[in-house]
PDB file of N, CA and C in Angstrom:
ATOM      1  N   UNK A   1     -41.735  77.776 187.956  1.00  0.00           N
ATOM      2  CA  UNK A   1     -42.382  77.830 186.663  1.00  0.00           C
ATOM      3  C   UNK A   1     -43.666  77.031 186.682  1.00  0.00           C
ATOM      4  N   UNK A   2     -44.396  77.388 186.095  1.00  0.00           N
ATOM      5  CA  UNK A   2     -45.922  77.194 185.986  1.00  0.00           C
ATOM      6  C   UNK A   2     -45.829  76.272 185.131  1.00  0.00           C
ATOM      7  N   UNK A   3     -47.200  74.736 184.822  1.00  0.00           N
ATOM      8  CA  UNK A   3     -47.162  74.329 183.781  1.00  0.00           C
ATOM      9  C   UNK A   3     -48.602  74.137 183.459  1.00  0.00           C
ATOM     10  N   UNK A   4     -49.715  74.278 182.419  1.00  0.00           N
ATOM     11  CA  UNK A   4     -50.246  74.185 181.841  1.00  0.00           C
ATOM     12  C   UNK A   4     -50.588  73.018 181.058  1.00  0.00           C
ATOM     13  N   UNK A   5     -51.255  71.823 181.982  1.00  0.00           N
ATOM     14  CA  UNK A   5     -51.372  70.463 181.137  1.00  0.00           C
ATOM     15  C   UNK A   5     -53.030  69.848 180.696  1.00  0.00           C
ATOM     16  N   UNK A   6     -52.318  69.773 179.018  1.00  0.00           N
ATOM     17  CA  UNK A   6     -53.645  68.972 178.551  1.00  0.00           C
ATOM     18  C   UNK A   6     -53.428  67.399 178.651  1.00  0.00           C
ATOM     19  N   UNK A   7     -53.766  66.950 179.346  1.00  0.00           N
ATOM     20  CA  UNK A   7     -53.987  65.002 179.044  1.00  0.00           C
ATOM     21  C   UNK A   7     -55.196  64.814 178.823  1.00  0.00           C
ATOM     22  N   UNK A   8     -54.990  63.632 177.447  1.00  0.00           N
ATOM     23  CA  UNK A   8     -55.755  63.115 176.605  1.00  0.00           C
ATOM     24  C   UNK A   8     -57.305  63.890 176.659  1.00  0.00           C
ATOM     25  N   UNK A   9     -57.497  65.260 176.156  1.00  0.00           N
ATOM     26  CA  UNK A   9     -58.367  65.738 176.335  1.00  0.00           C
ATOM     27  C   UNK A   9     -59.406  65.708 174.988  1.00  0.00           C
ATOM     28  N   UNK A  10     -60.539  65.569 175.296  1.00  0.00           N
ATOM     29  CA  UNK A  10     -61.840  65.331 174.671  1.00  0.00           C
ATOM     30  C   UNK A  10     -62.655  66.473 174.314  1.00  0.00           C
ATOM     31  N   UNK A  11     -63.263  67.275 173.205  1.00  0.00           N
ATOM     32  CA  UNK A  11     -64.419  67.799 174.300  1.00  0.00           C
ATOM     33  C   UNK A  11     -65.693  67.549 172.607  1.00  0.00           C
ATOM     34  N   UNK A  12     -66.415  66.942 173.347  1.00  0.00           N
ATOM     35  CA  UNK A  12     -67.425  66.569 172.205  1.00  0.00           C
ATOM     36  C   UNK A  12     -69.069  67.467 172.172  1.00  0.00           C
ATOM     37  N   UNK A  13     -69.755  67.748 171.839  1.00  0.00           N
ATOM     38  CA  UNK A  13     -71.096  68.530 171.521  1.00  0.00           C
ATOM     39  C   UNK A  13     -72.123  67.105 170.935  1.00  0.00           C
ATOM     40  N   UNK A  14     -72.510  66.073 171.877  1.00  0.00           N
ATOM     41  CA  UNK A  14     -73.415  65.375 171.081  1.00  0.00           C
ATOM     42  C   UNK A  14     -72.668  64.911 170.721  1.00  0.00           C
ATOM     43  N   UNK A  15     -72.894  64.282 169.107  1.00  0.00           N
ATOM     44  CA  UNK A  15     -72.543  63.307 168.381  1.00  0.00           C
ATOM     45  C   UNK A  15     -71.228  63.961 167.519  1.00  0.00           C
ATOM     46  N   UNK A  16     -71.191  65.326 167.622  1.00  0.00           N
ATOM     47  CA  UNK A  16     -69.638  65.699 167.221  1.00  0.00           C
ATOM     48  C   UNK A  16     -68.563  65.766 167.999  1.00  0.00           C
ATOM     49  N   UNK A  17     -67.325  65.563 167.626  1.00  0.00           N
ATOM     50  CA  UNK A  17     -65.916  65.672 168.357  1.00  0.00           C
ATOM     51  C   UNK A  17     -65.307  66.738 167.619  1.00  0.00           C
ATOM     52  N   UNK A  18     -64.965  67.931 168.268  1.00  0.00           N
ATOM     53  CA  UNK A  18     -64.424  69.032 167.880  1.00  0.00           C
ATOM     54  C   UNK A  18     -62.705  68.699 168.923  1.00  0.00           C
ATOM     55  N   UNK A  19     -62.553  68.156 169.830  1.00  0.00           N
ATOM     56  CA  UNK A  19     -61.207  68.359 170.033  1.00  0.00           C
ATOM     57  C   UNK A  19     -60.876  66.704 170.161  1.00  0.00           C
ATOM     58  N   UNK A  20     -59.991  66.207 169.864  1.00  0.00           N
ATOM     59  CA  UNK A  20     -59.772  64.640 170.575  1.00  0.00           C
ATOM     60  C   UNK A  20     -58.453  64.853 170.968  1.00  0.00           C
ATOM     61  N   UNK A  21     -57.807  63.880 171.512  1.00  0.00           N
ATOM     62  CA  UNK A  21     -56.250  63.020 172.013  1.00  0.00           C
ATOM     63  C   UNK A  21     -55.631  64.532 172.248  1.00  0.00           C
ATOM     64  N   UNK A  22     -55.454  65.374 173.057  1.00  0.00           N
ATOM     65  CA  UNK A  22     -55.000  66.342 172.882  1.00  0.00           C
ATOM     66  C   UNK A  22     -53.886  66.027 174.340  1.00  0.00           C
ATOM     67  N   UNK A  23     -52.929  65.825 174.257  1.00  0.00           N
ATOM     68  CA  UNK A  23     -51.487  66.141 174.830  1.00  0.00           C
ATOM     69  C   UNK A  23     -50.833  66.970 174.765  1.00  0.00           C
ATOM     70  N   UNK A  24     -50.722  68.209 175.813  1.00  0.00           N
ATOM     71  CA  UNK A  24     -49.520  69.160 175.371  1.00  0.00           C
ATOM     72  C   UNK A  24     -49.811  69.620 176.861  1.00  0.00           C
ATOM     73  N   UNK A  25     -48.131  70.022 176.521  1.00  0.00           N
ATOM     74  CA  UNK A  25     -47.586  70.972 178.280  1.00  0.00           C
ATOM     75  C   UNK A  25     -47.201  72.313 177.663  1.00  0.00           C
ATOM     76  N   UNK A  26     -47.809  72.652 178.466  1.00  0.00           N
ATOM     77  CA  UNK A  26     -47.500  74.368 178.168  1.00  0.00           C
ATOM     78  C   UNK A  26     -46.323  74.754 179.385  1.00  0.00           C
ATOM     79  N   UNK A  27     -45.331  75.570 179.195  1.00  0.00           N
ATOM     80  CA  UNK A  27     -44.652  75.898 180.910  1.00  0.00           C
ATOM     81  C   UNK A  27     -44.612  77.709 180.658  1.00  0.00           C
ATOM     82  N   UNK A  28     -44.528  78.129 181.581  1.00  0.00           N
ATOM     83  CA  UNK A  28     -44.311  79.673 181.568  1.00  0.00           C
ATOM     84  C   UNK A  28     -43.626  80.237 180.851  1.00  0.00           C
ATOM     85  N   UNK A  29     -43.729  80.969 180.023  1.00  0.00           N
ATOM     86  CA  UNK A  29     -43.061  81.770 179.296  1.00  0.00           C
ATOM     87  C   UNK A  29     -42.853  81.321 177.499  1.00  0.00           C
ATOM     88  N   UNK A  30     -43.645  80.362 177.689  1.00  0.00           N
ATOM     89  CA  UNK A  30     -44.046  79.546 176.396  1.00  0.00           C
ATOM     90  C   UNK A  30     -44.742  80.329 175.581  1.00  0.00           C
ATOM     91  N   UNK A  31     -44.372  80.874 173.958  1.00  0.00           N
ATOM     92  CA  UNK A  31     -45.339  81.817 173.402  1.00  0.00           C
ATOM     93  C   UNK A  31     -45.890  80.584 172.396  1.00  0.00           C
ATOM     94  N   UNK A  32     -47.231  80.998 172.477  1.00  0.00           N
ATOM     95  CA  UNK A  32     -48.276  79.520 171.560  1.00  0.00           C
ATOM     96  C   UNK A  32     -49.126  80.139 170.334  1.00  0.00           C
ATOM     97  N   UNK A  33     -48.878  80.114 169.502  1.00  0.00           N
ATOM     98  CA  UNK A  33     -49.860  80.183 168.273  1.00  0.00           C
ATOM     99  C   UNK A  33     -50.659  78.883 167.964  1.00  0.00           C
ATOM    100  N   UNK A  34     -51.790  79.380 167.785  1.00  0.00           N
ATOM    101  CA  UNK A  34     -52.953  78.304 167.505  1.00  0.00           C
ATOM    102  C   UNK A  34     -53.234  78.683 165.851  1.00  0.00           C
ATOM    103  N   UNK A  35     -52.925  77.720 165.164  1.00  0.00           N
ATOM    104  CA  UNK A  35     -53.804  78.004 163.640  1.00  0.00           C
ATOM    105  C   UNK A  35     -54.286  76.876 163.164  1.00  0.00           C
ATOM    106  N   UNK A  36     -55.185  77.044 162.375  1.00  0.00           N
ATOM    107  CA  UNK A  36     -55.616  76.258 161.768  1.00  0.00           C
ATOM    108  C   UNK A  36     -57.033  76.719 161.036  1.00  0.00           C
ATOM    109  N   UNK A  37     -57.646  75.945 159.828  1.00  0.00           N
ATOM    110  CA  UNK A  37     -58.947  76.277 158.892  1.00  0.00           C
ATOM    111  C   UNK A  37     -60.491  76.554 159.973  1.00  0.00           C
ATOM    112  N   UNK A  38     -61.259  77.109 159.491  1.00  0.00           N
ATOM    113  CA  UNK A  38     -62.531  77.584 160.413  1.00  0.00           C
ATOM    114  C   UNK A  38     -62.977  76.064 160.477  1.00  0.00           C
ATOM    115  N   UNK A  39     -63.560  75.646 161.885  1.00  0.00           N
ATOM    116  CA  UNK A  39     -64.312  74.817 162.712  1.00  0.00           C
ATOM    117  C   UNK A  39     -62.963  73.964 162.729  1.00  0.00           C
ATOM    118  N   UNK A  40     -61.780  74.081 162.792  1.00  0.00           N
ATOM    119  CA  UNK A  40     -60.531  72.877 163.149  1.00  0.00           C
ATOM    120  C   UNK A  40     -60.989  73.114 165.154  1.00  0.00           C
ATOM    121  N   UNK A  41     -61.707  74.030 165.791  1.00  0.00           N
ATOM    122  CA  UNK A  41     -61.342  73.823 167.388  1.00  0.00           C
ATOM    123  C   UNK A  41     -60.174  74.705 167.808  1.00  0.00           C
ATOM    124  N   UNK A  42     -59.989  75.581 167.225  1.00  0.00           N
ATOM    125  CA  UNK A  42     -59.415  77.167 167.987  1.00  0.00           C
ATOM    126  C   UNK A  42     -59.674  77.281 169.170  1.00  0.00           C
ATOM    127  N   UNK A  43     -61.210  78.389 169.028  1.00  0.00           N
ATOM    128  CA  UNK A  43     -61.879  78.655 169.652  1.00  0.00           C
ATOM    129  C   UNK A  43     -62.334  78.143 171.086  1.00  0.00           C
ATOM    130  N   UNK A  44     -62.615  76.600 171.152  1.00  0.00           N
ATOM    131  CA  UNK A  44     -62.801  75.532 171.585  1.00  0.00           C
ATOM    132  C   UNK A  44     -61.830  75.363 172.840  1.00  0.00           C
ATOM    133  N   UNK A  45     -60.428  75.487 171.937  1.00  0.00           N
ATOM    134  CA  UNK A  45     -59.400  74.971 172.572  1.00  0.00           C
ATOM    135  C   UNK A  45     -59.173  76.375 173.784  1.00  0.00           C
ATOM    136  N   UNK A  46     -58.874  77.259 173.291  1.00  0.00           N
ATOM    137  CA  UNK A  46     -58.951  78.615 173.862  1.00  0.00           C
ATOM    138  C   UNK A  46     -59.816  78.978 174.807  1.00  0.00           C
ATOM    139  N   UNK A  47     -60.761  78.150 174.641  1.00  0.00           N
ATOM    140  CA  UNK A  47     -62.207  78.590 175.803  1.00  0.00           C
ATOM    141  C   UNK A  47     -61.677  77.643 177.244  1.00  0.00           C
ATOM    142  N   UNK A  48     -61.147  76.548 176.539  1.00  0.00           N
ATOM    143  CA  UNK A  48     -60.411  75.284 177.550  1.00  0.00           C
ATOM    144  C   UNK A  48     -59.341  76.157 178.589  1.00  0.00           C
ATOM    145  N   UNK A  49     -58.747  77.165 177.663  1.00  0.00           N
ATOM    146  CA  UNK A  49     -57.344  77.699 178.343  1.00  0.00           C
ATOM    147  C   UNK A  49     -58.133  78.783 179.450  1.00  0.00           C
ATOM    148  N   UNK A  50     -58.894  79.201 179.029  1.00  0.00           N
ATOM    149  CA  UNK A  50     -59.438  80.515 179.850  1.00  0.00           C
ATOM    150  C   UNK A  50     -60.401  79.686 181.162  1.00  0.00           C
ATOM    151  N   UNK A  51     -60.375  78.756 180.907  1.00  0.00           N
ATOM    152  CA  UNK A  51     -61.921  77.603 181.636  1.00  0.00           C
ATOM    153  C   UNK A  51     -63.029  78.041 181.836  1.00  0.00           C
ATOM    154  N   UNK A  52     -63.658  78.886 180.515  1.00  0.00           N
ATOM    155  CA  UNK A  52     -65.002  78.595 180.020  1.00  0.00           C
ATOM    156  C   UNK A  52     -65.445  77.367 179.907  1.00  0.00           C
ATOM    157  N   UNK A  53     -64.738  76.114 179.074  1.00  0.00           N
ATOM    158  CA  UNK A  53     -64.995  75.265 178.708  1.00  0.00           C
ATOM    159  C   UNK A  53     -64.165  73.832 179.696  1.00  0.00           C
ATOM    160  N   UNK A  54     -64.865  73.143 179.342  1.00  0.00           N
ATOM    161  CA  UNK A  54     -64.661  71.864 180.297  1.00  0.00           C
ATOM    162  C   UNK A  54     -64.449  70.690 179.051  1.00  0.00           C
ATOM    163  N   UNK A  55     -63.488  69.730 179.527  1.00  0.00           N
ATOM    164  CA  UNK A  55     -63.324  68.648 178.496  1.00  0.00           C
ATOM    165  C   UNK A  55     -64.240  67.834 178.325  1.00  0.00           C
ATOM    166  N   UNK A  56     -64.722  67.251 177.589  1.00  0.00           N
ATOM    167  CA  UNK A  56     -66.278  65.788 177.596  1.00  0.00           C
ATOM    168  C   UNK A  56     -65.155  64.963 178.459  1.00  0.00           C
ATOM    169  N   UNK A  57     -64.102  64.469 177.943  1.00  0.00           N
ATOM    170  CA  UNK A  57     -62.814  63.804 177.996  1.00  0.00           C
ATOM    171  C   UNK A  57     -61.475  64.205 179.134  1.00  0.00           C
ATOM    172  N   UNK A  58     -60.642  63.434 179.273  1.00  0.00           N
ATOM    173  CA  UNK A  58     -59.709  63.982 180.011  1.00  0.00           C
ATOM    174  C   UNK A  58     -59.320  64.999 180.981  1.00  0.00           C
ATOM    175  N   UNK A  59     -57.901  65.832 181.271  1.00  0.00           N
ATOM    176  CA  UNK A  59     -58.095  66.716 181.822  1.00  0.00           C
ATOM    177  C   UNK A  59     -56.954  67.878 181.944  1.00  0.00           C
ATOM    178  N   UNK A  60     -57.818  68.815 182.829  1.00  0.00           N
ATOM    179  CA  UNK A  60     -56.481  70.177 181.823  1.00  0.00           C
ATOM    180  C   UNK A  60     -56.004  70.489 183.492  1.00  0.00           C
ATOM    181  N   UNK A  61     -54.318  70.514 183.551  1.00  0.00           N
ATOM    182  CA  UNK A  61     -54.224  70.580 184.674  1.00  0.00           C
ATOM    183  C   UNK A  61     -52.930  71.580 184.804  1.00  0.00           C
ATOM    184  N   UNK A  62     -53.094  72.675 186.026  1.00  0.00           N
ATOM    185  CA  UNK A  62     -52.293  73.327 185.931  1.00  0.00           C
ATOM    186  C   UNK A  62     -51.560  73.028 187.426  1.00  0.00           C
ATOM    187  N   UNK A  63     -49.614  73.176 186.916  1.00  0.00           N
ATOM    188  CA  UNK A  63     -49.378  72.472 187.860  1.00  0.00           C
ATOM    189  C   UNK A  63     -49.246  71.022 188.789  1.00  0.00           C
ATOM    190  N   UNK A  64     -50.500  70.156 187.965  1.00  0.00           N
ATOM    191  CA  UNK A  64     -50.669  68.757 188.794  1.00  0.00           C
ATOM    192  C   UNK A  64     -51.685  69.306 189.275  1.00  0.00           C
ATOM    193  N   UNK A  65     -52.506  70.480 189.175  1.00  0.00           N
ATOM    194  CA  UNK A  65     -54.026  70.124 190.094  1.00  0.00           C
ATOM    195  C   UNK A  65     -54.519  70.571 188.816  1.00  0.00           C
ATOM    196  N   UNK A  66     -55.998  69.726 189.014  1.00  0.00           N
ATOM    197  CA  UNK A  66     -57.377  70.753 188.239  1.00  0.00           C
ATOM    198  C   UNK A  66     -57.224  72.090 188.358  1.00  0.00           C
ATOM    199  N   UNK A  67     -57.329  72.309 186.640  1.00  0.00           N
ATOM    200  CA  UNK A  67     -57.724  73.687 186.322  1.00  0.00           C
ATOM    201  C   UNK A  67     -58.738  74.208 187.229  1.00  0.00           C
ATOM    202  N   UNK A  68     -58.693  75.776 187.918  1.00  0.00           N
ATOM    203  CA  UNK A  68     -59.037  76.424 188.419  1.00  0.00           C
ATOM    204  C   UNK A  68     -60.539  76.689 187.063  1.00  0.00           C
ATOM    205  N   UNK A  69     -61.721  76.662 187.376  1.00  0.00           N
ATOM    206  CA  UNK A  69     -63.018  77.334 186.668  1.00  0.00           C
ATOM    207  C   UNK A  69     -62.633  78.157 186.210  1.00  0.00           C
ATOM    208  N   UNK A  70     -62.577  79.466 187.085  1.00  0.00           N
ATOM    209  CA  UNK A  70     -62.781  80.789 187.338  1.00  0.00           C
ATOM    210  C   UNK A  70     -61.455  81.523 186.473  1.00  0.00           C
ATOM    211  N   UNK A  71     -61.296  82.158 186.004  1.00  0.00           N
ATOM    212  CA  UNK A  71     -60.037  82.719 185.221  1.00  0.00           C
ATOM    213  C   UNK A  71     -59.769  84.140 186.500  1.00  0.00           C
ATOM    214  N   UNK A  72     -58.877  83.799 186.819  1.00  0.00           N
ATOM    215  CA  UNK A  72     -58.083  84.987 188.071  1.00  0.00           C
ATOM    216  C   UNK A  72     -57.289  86.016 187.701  1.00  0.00           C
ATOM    217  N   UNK A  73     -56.888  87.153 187.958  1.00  0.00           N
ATOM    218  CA  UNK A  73     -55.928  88.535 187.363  1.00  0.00           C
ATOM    219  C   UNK A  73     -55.122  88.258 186.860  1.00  0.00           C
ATOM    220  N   UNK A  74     -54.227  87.005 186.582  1.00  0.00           N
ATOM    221  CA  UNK A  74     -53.027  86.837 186.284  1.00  0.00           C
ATOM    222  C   UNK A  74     -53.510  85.494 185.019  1.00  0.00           C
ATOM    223  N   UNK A  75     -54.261  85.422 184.363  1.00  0.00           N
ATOM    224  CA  UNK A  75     -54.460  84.664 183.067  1.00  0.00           C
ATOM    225  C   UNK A  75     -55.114  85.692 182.566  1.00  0.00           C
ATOM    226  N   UNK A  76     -54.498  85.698 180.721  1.00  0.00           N
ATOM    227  CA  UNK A  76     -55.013  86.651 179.739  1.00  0.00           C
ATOM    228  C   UNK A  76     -55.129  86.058 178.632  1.00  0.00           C
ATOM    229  N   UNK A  77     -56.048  86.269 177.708  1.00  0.00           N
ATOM    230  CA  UNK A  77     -55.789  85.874 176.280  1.00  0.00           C
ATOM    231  C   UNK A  77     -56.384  87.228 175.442  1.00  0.00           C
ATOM    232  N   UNK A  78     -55.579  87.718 174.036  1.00  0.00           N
ATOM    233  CA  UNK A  78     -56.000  88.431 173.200  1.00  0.00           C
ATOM    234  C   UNK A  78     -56.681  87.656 172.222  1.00  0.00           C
ATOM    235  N   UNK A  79     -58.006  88.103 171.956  1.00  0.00           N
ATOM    236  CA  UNK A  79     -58.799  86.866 170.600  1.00  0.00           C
ATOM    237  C   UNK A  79     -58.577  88.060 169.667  1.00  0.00           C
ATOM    238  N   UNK A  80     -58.470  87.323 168.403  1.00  0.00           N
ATOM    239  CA  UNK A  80     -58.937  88.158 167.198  1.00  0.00           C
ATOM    240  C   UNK A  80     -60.107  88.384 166.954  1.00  0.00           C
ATOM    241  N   UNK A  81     -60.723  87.464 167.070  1.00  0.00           N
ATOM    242  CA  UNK A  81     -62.153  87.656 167.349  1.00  0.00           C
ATOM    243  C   UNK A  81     -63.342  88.084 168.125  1.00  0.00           C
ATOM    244  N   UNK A  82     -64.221  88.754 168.121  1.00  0.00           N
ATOM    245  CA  UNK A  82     -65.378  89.094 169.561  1.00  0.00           C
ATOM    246  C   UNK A  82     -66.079  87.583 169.599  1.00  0.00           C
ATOM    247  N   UNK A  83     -66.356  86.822 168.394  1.00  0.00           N
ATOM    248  CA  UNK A  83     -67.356  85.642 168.485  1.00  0.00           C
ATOM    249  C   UNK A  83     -67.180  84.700 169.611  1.00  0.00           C
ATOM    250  N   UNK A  84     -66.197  84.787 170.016  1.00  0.00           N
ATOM    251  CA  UNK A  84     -65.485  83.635 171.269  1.00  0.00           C
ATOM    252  C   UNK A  84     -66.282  84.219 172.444  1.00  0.00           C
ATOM    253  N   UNK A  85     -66.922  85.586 172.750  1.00  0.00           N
ATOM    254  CA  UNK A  85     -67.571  86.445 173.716  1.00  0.00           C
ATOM    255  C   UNK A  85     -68.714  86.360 173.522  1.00  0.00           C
ATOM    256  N   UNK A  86     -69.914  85.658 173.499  1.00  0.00           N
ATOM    257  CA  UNK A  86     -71.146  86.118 172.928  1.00  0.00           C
ATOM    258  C   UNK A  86     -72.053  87.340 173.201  1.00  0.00           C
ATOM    259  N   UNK A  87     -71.763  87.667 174.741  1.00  0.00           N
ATOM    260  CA  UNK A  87     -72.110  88.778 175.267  1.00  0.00           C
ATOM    261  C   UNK A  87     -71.705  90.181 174.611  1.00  0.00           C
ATOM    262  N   UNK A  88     -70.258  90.057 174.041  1.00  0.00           N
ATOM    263  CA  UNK A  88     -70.233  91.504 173.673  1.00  0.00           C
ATOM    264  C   UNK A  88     -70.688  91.744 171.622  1.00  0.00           C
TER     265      UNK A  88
END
């Protein structure tokens, strides 16, 4: 089984903090809903899972190693949204 770890993850823009203290293990087969009000860090967080995004802070580790950059055939996410894509 796979695990999916956030420790104490950060990720700031400048002088804003959109994610702080973020702790959580994800393991395989774990189904995750994210909610919360517009600008709570969805998006943000989600870009973290796919590794678009990089923490200012801490670190996201799958397994015990650094997250892989690159998102490989076997990671997926459905957005509700296109805005998370800017390209399309």
């Amino acid at each position: 089984m796979s695990t999916l770890s956030f420790r104490n993850v950060w990720v700031e823009y400048g002088n804003q903090v959109v994610l702080e203290r973020i702790n959580l293990e994800i393991t395989s087969g774990t189904f995750l809903s994210i909610v919360g009000p517009s600008g709570a860090g969805k998006s943000t967080f989600l870009r973290l899972i796919l590794g678009q995004e990089k923490p200012s802070q801490g670190a996201v580790l799958l397994d015990g190693q650094p997250f892989p950059a690159e998102p490989g055939p076997d990671r997926g996410i459905v957005f509700q949204r296109y805005s998370v894509f800017p390209h399309l």
